[in-house]
C-alpha atoms as a PDB file:
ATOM      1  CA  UNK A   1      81.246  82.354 104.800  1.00  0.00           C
ATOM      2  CA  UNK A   2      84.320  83.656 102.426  1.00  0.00           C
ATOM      3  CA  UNK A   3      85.395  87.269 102.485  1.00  0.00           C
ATOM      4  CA  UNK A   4      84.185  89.336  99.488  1.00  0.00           C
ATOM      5  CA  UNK A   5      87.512  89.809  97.498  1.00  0.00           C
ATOM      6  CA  UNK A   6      88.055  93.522  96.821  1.00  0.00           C
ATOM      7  CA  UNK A   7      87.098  95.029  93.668  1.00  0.00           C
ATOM      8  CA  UNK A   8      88.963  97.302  91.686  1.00  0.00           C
ATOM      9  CA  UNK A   9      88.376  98.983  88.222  1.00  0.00           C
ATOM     10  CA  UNK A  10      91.741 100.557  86.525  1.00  0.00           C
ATOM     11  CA  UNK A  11      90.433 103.682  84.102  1.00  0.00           C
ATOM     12  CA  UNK A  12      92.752 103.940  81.746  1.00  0.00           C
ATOM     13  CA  UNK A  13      92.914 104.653  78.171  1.00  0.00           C
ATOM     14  CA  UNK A  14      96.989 103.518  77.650  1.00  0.00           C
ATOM     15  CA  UNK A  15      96.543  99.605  76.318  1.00  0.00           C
ATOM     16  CA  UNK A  16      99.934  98.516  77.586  1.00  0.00           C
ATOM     17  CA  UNK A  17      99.755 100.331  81.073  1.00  0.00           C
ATOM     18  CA  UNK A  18      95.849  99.153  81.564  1.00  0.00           C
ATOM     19  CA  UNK A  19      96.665  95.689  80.804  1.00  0.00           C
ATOM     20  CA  UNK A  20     100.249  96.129  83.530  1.00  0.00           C
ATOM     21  CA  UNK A  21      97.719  97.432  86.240  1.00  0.00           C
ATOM     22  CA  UNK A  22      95.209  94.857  85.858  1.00  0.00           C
ATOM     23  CA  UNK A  23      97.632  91.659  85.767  1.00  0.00           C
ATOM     24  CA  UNK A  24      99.442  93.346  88.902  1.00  0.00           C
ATOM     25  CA  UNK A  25      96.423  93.885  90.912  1.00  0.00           C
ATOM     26  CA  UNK A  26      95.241  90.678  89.807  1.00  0.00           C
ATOM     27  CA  UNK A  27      98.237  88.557  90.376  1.00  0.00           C
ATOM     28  CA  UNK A  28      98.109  90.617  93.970  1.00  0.00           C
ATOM     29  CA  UNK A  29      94.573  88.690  94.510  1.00  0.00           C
ATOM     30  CA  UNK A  30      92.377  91.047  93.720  1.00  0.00           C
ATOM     31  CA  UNK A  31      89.212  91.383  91.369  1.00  0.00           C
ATOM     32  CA  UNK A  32      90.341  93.761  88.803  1.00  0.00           C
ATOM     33  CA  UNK A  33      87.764  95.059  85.888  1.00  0.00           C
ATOM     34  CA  UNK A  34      89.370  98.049  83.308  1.00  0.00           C
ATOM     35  CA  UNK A  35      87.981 100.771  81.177  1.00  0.00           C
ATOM     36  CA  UNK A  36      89.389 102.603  78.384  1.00  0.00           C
ATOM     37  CA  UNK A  37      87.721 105.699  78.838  1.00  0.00           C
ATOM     38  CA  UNK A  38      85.278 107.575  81.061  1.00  0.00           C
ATOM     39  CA  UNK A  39      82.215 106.312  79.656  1.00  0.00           C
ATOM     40  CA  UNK A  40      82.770 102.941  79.555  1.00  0.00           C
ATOM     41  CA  UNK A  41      83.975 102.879  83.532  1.00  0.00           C
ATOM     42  CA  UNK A  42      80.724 105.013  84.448  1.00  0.00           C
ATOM     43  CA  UNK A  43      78.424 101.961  83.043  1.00  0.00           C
ATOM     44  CA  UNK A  44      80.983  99.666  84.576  1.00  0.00           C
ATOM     45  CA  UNK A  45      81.265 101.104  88.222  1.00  0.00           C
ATOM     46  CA  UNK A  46      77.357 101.474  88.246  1.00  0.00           C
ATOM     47  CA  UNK A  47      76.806  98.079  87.609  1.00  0.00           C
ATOM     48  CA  UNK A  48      78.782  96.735  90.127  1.00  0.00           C
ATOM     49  CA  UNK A  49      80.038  99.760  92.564  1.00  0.00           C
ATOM     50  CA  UNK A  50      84.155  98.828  92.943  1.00  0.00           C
ATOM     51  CA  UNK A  51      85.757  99.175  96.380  1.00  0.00           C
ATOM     52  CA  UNK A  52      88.965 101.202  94.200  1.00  0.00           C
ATOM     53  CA  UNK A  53      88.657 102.906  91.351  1.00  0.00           C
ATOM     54  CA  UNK A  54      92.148 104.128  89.602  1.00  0.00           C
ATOM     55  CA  UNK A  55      91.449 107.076  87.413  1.00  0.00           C
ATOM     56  CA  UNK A  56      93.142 108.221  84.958  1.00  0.00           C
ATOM     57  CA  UNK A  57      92.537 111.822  83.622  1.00  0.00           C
ATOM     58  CA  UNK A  58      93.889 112.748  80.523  1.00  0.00           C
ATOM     59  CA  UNK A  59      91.166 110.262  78.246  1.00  0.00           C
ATOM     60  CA  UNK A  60      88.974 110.626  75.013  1.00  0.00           C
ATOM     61  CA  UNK A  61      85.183 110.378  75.212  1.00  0.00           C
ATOM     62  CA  UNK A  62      85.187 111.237  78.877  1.00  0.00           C
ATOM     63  CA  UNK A  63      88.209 112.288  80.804  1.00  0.00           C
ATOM     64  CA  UNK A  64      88.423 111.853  84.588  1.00  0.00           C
ATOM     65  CA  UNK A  65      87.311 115.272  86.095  1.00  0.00           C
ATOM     66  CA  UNK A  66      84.119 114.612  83.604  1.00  0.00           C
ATOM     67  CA  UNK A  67      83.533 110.662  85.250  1.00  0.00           C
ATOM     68  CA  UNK A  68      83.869 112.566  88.584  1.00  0.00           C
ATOM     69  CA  UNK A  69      81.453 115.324  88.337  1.00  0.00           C
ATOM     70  CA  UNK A  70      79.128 112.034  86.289  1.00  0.00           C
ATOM     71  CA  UNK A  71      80.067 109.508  89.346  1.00  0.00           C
ATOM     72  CA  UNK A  72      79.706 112.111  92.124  1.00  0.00           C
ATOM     73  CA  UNK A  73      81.956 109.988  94.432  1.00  0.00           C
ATOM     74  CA  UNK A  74      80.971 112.749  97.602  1.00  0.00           C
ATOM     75  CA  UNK A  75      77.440 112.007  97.724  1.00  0.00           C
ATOM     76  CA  UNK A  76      76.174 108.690  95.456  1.00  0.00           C
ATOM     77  CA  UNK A  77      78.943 106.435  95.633  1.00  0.00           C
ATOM     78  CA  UNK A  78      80.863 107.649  98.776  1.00  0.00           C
ATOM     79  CA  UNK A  79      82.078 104.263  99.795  1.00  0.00           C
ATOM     80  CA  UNK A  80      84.170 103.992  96.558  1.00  0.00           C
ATOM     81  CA  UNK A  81      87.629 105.074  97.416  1.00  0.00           C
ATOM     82  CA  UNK A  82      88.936 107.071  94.304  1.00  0.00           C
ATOM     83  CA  UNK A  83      92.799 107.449  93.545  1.00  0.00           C
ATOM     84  CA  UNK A  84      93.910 109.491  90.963  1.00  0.00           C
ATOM     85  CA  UNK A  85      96.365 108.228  89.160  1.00  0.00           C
ATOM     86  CA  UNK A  86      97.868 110.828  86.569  1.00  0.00           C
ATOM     87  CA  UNK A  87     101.408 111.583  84.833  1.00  0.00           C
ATOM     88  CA  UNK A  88     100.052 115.183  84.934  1.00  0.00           C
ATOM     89  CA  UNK A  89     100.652 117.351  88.072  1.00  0.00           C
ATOM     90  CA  UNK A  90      99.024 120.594  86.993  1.00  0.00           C
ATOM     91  CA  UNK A  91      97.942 121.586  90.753  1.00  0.00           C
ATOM     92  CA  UNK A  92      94.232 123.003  89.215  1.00  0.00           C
ATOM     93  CA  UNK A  93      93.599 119.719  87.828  1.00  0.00           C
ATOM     94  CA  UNK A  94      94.878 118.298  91.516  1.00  0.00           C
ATOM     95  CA  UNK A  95      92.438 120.425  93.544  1.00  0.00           C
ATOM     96  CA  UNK A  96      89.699 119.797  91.413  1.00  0.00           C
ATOM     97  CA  UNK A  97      89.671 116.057  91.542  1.00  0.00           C
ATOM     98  CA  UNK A  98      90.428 116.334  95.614  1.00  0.00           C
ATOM     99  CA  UNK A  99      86.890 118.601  94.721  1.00  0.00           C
ATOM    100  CA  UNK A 100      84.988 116.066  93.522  1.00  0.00           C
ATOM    101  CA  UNK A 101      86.050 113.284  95.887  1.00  0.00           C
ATOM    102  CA  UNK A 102      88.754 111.938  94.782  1.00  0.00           C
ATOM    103  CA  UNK A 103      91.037 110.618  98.202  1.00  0.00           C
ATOM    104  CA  UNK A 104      94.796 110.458  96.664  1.00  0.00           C
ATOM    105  CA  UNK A 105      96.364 111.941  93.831  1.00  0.00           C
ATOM    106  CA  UNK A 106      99.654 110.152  92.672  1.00  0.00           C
ATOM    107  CA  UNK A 107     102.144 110.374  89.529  1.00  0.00           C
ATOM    108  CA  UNK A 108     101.506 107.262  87.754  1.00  0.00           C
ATOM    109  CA  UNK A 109     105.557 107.686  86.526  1.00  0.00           C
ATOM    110  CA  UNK A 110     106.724 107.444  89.889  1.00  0.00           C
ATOM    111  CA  UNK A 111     104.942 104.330  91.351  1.00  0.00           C
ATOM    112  CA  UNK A 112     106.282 100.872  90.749  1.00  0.00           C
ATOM    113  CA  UNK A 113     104.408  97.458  90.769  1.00  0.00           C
ATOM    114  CA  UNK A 114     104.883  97.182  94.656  1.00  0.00           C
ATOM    115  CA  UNK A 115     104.018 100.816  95.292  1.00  0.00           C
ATOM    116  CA  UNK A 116     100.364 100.197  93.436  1.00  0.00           C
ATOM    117  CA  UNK A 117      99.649  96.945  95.668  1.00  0.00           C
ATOM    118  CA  UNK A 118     100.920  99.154  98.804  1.00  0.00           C
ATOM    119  CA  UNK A 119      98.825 102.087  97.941  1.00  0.00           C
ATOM    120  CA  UNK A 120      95.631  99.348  97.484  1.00  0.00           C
ATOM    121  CA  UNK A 121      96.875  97.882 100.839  1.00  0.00           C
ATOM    122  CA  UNK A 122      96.937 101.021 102.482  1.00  0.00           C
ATOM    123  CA  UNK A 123      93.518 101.922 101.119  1.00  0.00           C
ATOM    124  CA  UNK A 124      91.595  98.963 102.075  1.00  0.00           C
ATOM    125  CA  UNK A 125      93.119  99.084 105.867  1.00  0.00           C
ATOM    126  CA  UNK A 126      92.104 102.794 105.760  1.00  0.00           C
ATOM    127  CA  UNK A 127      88.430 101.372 104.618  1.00  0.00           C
ATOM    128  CA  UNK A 128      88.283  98.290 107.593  1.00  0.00           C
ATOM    129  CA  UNK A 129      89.873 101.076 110.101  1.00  0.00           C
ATOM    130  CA  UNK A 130      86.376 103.473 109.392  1.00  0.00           C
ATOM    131  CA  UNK A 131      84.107 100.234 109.620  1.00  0.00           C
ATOM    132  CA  UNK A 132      85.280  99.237 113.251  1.00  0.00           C
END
């Protein structure tokens, strides 16, 4: 029986940085789906719940504190490990997505290719560590 290969949906409403994160996670070996905006991930992570889900939060339509109060990662999807990934550091917007379950907050501006794969890396052993 193969291992399920980890899922991971990229919200992100910049073309040229969605398109980077999804050919770096994917090149990485993982499944990667994207979303330009808040709406379009909700559908997405409902139909097939992701193990990762990089938010961003500055988006039209439906910015990330709105998919987060929609997706209500504490109590319906609590298995989905949620990182925000932001340029903005505005410590109100940082508590309140820590509020609504997100796990991490980081500065998109700081983390390079091999810092994105290590915080995935990091994630999923944090996941396998609560399993066992």
């Amino acid at each position: 029986m193969s291992k399920k290969q980890p899922n991971i949906l990229i919200i992100e409403d910049d073309i040229a940085l969605n398109q980077a994160y999804v050919t770096i996670l994917g090149a990485a070996g993982y499944d990667v789906r994207s979303a330009f905006d808040g709406e379009e991930a909700l559908k997405l992570a409902t139909q097939q719940e992701p193990d990762i889900i990089f938010l961003d939060l500055r988006m039209p339509t439906l910015d990330g504190i709105g998919f987060l109060k929609a997706y209500s990662p504490k109590t319906q999807h609590a298995d989905v490990d949620i990182i925000v990934f932001s340029n903005y550091d505005l410590q109100i917007e940082i508590d309140e997505a820590y509020d609504l379950g997100a796990q991490r907050y980081v500065l998109k501006a700081w983390a390079s290719p091999k810092e994105l794969i290590k915080i995935v890396e990091d994630t999923l052993a944090a996941k396998s560590e609560e399993i066992i």
